[in-house]
PDB file of N, CA and C in Angstrom:
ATOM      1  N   UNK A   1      77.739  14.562 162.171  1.00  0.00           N
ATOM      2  CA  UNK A   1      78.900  15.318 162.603  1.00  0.00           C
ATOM      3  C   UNK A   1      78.660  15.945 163.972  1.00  0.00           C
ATOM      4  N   UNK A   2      77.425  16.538 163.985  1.00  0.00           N
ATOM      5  CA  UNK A   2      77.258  17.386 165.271  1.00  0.00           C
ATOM      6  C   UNK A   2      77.131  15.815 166.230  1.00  0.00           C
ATOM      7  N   UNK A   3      77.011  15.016 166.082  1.00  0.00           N
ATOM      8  CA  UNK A   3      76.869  13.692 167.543  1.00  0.00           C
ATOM      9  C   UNK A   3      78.805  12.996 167.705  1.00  0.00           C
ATOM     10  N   UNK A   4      79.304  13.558 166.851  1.00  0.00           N
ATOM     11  CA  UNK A   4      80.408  13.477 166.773  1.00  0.00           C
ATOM     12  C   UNK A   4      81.332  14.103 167.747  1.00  0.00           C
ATOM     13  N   UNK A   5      80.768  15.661 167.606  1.00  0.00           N
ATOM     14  CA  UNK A   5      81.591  16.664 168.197  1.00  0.00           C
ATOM     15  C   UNK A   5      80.430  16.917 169.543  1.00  0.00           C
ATOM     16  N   UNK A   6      79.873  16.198 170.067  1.00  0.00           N
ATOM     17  CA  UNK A   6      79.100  16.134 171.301  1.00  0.00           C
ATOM     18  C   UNK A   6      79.870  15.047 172.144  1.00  0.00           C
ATOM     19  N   UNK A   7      79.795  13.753 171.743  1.00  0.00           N
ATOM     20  CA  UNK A   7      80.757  12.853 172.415  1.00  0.00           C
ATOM     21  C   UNK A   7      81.774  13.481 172.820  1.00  0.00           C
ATOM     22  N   UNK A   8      82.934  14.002 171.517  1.00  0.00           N
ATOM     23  CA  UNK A   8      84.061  14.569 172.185  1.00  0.00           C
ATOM     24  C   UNK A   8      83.747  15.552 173.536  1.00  0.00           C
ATOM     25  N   UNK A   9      82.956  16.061 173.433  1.00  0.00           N
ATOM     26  CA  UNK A   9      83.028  17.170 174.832  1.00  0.00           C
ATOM     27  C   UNK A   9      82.610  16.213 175.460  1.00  0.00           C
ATOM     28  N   UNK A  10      81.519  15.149 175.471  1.00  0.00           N
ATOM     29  CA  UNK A  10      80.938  14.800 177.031  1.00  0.00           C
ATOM     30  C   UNK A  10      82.473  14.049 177.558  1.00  0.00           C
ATOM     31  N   UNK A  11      83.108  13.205 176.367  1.00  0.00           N
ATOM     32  CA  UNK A  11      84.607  12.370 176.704  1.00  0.00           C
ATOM     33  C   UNK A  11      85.214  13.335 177.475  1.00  0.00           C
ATOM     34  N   UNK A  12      85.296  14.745 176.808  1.00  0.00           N
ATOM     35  CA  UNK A  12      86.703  15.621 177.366  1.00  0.00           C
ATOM     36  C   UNK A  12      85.905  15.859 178.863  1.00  0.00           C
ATOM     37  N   UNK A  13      84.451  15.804 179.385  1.00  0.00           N
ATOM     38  CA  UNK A  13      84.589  16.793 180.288  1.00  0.00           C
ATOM     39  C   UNK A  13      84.321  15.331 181.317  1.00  0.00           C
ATOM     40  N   UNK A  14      84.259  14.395 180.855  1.00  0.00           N
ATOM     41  CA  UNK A  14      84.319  13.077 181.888  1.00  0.00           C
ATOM     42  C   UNK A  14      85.267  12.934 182.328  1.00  0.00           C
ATOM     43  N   UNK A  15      87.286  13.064 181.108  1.00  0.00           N
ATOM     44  CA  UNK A  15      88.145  12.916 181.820  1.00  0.00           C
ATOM     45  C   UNK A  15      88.444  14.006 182.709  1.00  0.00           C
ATOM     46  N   UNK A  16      87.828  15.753 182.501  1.00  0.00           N
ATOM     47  CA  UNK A  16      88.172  16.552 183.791  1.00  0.00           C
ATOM     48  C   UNK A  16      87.482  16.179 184.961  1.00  0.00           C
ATOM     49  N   UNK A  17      86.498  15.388 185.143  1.00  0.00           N
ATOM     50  CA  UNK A  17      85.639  15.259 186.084  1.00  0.00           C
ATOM     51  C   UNK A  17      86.576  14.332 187.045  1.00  0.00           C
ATOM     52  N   UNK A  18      86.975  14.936 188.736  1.00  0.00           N
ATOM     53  CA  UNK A  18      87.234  13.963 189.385  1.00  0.00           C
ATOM     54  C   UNK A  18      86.830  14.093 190.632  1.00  0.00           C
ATOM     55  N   UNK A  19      87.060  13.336 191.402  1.00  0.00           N
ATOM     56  CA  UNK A  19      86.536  13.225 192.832  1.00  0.00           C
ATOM     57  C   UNK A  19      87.526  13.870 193.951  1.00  0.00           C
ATOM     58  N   UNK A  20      86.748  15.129 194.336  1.00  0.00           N
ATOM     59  CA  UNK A  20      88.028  16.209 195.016  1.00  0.00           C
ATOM     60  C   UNK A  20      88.093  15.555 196.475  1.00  0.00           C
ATOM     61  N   UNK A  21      87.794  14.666 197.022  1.00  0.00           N
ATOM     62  CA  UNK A  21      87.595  14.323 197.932  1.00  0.00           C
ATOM     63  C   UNK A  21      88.933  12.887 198.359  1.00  0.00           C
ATOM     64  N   UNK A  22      89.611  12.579 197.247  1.00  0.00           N
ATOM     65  CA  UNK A  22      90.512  11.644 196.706  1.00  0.00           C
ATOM     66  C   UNK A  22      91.938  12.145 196.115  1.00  0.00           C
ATOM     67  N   UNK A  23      92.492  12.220 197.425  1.00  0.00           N
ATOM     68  CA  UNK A  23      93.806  12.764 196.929  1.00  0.00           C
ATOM     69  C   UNK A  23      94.893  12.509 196.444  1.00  0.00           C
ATOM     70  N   UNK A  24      94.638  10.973 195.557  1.00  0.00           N
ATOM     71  CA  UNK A  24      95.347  10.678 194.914  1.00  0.00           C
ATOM     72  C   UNK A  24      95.014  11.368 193.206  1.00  0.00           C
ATOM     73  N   UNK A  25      93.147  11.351 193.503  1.00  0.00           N
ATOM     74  CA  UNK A  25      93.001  12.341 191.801  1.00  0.00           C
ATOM     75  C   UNK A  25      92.921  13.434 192.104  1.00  0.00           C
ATOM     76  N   UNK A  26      93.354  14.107 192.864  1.00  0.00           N
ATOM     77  CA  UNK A  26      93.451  15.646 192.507  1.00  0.00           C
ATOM     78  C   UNK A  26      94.922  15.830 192.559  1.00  0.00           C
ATOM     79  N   UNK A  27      96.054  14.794 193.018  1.00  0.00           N
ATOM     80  CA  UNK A  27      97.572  15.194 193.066  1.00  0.00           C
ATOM     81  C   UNK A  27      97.562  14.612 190.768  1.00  0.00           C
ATOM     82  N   UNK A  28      96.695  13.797 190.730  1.00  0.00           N
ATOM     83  CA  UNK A  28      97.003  13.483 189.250  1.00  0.00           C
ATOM     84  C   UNK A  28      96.659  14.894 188.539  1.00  0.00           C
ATOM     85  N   UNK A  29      95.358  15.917 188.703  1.00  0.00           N
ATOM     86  CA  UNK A  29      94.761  16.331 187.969  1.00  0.00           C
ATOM     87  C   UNK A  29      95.701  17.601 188.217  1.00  0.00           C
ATOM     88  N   UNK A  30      96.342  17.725 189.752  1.00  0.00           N
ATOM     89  CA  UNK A  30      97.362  18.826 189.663  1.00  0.00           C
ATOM     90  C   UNK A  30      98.843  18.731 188.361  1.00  0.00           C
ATOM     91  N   UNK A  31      99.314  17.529 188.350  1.00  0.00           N
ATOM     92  CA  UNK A  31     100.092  16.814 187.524  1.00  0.00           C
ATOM     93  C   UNK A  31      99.758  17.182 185.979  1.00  0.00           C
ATOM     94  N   UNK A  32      98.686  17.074 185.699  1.00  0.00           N
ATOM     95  CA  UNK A  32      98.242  17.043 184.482  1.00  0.00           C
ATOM     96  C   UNK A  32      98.143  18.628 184.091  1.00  0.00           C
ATOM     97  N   UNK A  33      97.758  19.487 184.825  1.00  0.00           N
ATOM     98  CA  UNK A  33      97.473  20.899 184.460  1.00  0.00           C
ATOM     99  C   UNK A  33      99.176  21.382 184.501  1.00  0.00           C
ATOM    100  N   UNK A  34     100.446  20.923 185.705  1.00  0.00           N
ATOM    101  CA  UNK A  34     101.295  21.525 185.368  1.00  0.00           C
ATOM    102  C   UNK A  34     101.625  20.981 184.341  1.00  0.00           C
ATOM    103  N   UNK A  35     102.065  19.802 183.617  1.00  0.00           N
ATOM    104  CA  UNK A  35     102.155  19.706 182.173  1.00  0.00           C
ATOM    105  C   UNK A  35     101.773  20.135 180.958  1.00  0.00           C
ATOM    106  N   UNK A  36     100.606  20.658 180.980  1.00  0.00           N
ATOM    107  CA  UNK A  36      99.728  21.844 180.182  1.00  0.00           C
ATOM    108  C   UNK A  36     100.175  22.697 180.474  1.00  0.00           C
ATOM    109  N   UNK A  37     100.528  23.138 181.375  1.00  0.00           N
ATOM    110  CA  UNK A  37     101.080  24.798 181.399  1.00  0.00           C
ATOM    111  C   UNK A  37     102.400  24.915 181.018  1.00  0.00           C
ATOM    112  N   UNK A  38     103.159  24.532 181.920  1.00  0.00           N
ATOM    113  CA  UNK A  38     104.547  23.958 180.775  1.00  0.00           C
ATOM    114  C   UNK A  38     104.301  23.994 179.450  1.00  0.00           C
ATOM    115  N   UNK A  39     103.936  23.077 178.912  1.00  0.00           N
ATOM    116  CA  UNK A  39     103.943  23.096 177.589  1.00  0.00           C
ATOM    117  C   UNK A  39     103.361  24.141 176.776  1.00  0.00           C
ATOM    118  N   UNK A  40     102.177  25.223 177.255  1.00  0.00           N
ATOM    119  CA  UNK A  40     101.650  25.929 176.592  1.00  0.00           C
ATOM    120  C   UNK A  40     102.797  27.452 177.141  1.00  0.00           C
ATOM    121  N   UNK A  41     103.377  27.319 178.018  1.00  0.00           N
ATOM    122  CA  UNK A  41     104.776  28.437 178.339  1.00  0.00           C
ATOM    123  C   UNK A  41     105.896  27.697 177.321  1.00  0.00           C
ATOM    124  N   UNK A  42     106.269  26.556 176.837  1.00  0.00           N
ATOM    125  CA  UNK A  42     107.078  25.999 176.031  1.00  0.00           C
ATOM    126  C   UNK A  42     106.693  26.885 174.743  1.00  0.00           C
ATOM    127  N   UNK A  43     105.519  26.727 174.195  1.00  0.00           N
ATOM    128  CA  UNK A  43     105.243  27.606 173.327  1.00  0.00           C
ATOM    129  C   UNK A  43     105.509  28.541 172.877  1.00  0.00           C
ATOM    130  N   UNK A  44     105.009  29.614 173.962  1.00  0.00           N
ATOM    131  CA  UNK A  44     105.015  30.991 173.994  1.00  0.00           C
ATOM    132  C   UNK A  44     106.969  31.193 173.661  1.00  0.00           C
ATOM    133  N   UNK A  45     107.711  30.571 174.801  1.00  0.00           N
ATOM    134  CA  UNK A  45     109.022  30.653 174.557  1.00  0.00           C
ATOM    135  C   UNK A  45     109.389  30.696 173.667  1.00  0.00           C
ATOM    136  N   UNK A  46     109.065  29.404 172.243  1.00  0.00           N
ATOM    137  CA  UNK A  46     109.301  29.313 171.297  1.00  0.00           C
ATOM    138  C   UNK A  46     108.846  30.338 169.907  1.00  0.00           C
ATOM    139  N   UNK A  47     107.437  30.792 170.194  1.00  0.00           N
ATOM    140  CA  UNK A  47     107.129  32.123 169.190  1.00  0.00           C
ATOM    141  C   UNK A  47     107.558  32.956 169.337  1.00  0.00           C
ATOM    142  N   UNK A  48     108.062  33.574 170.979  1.00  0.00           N
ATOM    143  CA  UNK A  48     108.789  34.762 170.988  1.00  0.00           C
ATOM    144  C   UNK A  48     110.040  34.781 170.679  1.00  0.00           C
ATOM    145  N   UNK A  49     110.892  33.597 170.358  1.00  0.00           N
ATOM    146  CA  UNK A  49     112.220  33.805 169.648  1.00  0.00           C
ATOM    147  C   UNK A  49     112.327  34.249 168.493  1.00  0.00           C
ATOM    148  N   UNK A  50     111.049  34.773 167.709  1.00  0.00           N
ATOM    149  CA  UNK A  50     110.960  34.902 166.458  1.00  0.00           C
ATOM    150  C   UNK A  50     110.368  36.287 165.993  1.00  0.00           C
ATOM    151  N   UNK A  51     111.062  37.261 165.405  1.00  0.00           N
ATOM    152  CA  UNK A  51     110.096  38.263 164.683  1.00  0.00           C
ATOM    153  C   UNK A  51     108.906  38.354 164.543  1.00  0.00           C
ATOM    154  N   UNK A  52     108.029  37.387 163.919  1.00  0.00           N
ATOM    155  CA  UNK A  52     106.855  37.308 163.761  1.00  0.00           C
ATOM    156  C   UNK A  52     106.348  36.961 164.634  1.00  0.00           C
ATOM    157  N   UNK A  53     106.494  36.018 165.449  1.00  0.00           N
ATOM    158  CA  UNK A  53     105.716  35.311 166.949  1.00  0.00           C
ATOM    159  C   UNK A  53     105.840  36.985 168.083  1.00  0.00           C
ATOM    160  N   UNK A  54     106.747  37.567 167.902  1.00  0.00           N
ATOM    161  CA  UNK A  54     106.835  38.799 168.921  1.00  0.00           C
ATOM    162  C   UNK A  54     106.098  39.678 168.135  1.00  0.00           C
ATOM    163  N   UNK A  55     105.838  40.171 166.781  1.00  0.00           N
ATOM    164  CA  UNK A  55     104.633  40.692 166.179  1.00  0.00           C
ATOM    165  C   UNK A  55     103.012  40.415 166.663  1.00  0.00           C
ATOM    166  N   UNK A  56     103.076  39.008 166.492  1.00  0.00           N
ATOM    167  CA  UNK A  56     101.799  38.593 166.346  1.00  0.00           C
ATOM    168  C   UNK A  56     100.833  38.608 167.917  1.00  0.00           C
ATOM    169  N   UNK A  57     102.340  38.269 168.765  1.00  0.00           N
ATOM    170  CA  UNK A  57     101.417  38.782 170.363  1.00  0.00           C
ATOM    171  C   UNK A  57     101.407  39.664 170.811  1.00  0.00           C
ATOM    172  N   UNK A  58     102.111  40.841 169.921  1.00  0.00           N
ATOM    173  CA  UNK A  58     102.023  42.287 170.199  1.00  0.00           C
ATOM    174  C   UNK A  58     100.419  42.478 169.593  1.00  0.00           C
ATOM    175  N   UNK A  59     100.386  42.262 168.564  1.00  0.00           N
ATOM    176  CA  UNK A  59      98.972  42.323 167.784  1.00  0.00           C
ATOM    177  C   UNK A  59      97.827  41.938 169.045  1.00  0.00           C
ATOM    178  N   UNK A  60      97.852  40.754 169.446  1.00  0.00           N
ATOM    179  CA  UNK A  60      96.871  40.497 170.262  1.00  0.00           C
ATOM    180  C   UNK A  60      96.720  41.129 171.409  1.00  0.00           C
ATOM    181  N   UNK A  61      98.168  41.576 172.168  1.00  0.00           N
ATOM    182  CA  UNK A  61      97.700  42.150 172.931  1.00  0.00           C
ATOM    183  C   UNK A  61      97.446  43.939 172.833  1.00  0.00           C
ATOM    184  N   UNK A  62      97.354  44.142 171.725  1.00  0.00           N
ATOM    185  CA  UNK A  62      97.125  45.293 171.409  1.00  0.00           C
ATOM    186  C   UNK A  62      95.298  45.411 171.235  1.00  0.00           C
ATOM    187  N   UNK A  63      95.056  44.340 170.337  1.00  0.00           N
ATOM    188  CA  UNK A  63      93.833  44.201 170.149  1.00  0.00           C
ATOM    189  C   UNK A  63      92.939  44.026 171.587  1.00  0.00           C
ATOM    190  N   UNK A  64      93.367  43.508 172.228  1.00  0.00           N
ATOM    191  CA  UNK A  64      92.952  43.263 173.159  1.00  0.00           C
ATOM    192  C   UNK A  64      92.802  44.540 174.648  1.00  0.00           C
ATOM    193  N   UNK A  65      93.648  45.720 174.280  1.00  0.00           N
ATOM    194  CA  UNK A  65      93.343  47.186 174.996  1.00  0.00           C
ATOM    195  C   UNK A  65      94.412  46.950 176.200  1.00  0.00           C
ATOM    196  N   UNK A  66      95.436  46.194 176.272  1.00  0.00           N
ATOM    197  CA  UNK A  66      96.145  45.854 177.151  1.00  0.00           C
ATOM    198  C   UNK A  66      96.874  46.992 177.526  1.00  0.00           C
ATOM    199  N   UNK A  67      97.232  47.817 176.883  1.00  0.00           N
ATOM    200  CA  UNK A  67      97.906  49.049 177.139  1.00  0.00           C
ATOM    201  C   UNK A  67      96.960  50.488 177.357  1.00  0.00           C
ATOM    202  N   UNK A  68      95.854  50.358 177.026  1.00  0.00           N
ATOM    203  CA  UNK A  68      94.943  51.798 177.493  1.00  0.00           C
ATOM    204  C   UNK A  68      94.225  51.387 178.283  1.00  0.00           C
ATOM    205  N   UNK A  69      93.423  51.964 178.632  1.00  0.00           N
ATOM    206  CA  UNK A  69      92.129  52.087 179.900  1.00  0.00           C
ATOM    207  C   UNK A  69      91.267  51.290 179.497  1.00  0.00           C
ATOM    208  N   UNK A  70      90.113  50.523 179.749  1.00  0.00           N
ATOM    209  CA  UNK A  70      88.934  49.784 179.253  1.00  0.00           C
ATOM    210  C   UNK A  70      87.949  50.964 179.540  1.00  0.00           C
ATOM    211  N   UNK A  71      87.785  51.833 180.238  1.00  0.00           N
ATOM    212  CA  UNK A  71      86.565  52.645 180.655  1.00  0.00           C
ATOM    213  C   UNK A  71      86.423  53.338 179.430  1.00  0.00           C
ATOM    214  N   UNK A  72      84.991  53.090 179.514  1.00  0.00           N
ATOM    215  CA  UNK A  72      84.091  53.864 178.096  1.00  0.00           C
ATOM    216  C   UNK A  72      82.790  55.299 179.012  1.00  0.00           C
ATOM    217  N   UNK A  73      82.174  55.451 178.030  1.00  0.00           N
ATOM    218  CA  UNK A  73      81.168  56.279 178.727  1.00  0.00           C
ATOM    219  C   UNK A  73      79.683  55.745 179.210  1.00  0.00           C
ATOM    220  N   UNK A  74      79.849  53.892 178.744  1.00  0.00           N
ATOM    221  CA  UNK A  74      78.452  53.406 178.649  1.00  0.00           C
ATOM    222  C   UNK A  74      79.228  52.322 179.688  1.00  0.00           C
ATOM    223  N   UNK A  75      78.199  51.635 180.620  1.00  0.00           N
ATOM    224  CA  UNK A  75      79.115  50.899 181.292  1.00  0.00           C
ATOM    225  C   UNK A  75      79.141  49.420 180.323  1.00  0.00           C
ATOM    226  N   UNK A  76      77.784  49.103 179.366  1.00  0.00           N
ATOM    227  CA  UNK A  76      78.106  47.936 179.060  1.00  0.00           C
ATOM    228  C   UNK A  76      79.291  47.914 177.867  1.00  0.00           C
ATOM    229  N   UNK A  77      79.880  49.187 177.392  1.00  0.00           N
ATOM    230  CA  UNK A  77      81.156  48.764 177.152  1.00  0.00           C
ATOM    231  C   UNK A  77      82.277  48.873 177.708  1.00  0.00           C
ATOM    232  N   UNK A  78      82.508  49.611 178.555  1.00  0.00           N
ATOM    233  CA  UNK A  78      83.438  48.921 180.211  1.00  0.00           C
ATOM    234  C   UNK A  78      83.572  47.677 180.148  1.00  0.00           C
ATOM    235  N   UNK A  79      82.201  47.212 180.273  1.00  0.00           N
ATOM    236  CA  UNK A  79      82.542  45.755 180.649  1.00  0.00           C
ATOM    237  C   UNK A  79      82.891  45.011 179.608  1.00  0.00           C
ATOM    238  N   UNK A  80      82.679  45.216 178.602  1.00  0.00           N
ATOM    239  CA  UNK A  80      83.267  44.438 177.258  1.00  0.00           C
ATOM    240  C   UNK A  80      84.287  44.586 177.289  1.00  0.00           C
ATOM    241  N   UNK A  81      84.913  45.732 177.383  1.00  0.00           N
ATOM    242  CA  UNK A  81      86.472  46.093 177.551  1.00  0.00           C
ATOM    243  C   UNK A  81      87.036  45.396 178.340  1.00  0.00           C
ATOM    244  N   UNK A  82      86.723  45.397 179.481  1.00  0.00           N
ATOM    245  CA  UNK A  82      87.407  44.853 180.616  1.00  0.00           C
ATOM    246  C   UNK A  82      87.640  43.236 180.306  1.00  0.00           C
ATOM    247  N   UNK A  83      86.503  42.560 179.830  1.00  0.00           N
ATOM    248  CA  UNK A  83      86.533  41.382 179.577  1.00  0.00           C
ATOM    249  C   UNK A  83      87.878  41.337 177.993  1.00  0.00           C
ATOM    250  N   UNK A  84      87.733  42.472 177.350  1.00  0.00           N
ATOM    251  CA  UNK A  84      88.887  41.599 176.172  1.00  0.00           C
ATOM    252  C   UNK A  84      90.113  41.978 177.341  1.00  0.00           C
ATOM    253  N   UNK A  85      90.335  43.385 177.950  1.00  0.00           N
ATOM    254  CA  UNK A  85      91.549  43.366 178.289  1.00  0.00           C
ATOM    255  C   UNK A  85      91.994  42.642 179.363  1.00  0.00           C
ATOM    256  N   UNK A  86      91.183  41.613 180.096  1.00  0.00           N
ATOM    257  CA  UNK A  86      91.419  40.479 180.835  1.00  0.00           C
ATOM    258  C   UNK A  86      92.264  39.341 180.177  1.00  0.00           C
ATOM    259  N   UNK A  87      91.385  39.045 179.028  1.00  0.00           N
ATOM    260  CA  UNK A  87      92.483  37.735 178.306  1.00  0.00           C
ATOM    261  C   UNK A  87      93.649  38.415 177.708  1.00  0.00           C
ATOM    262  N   UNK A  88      94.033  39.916 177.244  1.00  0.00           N
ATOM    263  CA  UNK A  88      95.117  40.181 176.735  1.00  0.00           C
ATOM    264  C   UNK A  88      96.151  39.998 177.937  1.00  0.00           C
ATOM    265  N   UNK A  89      95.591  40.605 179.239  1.00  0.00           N
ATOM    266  CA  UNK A  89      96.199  40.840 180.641  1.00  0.00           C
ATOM    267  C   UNK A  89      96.724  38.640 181.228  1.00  0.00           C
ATOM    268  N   UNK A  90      96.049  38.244 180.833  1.00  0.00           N
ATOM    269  CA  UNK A  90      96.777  36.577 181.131  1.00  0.00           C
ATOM    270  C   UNK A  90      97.658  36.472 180.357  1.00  0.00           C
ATOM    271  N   UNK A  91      97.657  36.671 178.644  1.00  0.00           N
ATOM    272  CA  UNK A  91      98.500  36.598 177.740  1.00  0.00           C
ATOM    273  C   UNK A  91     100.228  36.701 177.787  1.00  0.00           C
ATOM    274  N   UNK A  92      99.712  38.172 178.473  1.00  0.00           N
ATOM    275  CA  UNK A  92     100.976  39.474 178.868  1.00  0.00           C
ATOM    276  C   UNK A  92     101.454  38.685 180.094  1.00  0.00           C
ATOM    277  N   UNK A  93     100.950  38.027 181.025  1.00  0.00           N
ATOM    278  CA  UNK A  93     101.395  37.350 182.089  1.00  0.00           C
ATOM    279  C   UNK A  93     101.894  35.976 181.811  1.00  0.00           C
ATOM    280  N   UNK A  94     101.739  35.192 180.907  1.00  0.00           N
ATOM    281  CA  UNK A  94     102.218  34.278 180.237  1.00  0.00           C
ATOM    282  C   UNK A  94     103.348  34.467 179.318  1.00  0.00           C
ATOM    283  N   UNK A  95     103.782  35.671 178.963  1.00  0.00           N
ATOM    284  CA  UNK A  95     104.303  35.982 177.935  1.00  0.00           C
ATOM    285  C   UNK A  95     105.649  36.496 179.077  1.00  0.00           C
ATOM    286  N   UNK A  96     105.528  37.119 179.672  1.00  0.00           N
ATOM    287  CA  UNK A  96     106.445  37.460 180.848  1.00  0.00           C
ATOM    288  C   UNK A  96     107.096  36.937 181.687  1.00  0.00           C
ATOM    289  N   UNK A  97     106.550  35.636 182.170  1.00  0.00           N
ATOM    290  CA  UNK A  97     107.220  34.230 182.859  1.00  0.00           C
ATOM    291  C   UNK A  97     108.015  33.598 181.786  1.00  0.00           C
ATOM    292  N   UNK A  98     107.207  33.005 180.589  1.00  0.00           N
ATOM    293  CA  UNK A  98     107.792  32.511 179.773  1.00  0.00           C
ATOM    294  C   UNK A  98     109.118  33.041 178.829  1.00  0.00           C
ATOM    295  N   UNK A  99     109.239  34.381 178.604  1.00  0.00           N
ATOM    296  CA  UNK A  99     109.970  35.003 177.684  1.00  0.00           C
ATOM    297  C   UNK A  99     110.451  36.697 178.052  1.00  0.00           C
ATOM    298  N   UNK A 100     110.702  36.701 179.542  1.00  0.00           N
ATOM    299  CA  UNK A 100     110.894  37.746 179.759  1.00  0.00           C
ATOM    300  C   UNK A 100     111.682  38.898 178.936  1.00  0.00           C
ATOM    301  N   UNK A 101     112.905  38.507 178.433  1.00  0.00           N
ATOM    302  CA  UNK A 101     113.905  39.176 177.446  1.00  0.00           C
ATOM    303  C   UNK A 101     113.112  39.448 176.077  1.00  0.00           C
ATOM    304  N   UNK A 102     112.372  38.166 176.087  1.00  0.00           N
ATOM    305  CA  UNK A 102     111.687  38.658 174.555  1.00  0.00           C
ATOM    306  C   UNK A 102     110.396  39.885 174.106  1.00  0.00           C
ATOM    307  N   UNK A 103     110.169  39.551 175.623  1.00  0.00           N
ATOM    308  CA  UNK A 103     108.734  40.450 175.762  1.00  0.00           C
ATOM    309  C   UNK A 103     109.421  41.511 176.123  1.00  0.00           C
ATOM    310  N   UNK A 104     110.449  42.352 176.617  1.00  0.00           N
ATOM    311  CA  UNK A 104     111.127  43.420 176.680  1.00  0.00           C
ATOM    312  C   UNK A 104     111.260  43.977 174.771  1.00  0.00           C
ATOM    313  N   UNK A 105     112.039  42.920 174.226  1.00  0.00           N
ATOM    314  CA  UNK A 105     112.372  42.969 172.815  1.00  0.00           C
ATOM    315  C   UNK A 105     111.184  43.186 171.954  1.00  0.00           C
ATOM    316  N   UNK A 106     110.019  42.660 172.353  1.00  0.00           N
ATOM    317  CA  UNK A 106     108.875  43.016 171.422  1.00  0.00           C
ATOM    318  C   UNK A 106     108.362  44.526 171.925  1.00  0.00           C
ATOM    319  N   UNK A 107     108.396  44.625 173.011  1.00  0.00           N
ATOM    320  CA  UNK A 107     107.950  46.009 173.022  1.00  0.00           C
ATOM    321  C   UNK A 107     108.799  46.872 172.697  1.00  0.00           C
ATOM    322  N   UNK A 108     110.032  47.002 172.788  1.00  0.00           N
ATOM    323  CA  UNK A 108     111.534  48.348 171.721  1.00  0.00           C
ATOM    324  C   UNK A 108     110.987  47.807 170.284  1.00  0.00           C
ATOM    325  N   UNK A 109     110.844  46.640 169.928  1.00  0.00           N
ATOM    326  CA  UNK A 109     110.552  46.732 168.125  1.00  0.00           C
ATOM    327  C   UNK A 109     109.032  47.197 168.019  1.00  0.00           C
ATOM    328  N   UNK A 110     108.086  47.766 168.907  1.00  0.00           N
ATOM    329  CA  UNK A 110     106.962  47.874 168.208  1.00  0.00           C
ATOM    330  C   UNK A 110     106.857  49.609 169.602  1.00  0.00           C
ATOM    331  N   UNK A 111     107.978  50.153 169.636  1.00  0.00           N
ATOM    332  CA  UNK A 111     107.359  51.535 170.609  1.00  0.00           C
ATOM    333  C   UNK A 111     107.330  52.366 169.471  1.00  0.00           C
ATOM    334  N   UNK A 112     106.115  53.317 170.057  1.00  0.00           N
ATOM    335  CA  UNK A 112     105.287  53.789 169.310  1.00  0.00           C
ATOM    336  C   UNK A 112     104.371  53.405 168.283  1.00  0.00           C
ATOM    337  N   UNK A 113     103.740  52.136 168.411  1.00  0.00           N
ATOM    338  CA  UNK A 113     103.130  51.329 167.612  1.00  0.00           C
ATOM    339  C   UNK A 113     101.836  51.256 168.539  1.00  0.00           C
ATOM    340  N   UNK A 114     102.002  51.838 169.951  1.00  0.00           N
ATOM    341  CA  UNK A 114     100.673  51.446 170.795  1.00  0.00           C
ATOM    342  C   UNK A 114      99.435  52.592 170.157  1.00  0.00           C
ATOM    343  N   UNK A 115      98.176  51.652 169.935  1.00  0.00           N
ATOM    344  CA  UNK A 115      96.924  51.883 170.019  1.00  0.00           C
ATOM    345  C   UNK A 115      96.534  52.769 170.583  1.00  0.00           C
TER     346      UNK A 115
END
């Protein structure tokens, strides 16, 4: 199993591998990431039409310290902080392009719910 799930990564990171010097594969590899993003903002669009999908990324980005300070009194948890409230902080920026009205709507159904 584990030579299984080794191939897959060396496969996945052969097809990211391209030659930046060739601008026909980096206009593909640009191509390919806006389709991933699209689709992973298609997403988001689609959970936030929903009660629970506007719950559940409130949750994360709650968990994640997106709304308080990261500063602690030790710096190595600063920096832990900073690092979760970084991925909540892309989330919230994904969540905002994609679903602006909704992400307004999740935060009136969950004020006073902040951490």
């Amino acid at each position: 199993m584990a030579d299984s799930v080794l191939e897959n990564q060396l496969s996945e990171q052969a097809e990211e591998a391209y030659d930046t010097s060739d601008k026909e594969q980096v206009n593909k590899a640009r191509k390919k990431y806006a389709r991933k993003r699209a689709d992973r903002l298609k997403f988001i669009q689609a959970a936030m039409q929903h009660p629970e999908g506007r719950g559940w990324f409130y949750d994360i980005l709650t968990f994640c310290k997106v709304f308080q300070t990261p500063f602690k009194d030790d710096p190595h948890r600063t920096a832990f902080s900073c690092g979760e409230q970084n991925v909540g902080l892309r989330i919230m920026e994904d969540i905002q392009i994609a679903a602006p009205k909704e992400y307004l709507n999740m935060i009136t159904e969950n004020k006073g719910n902040i951490n």
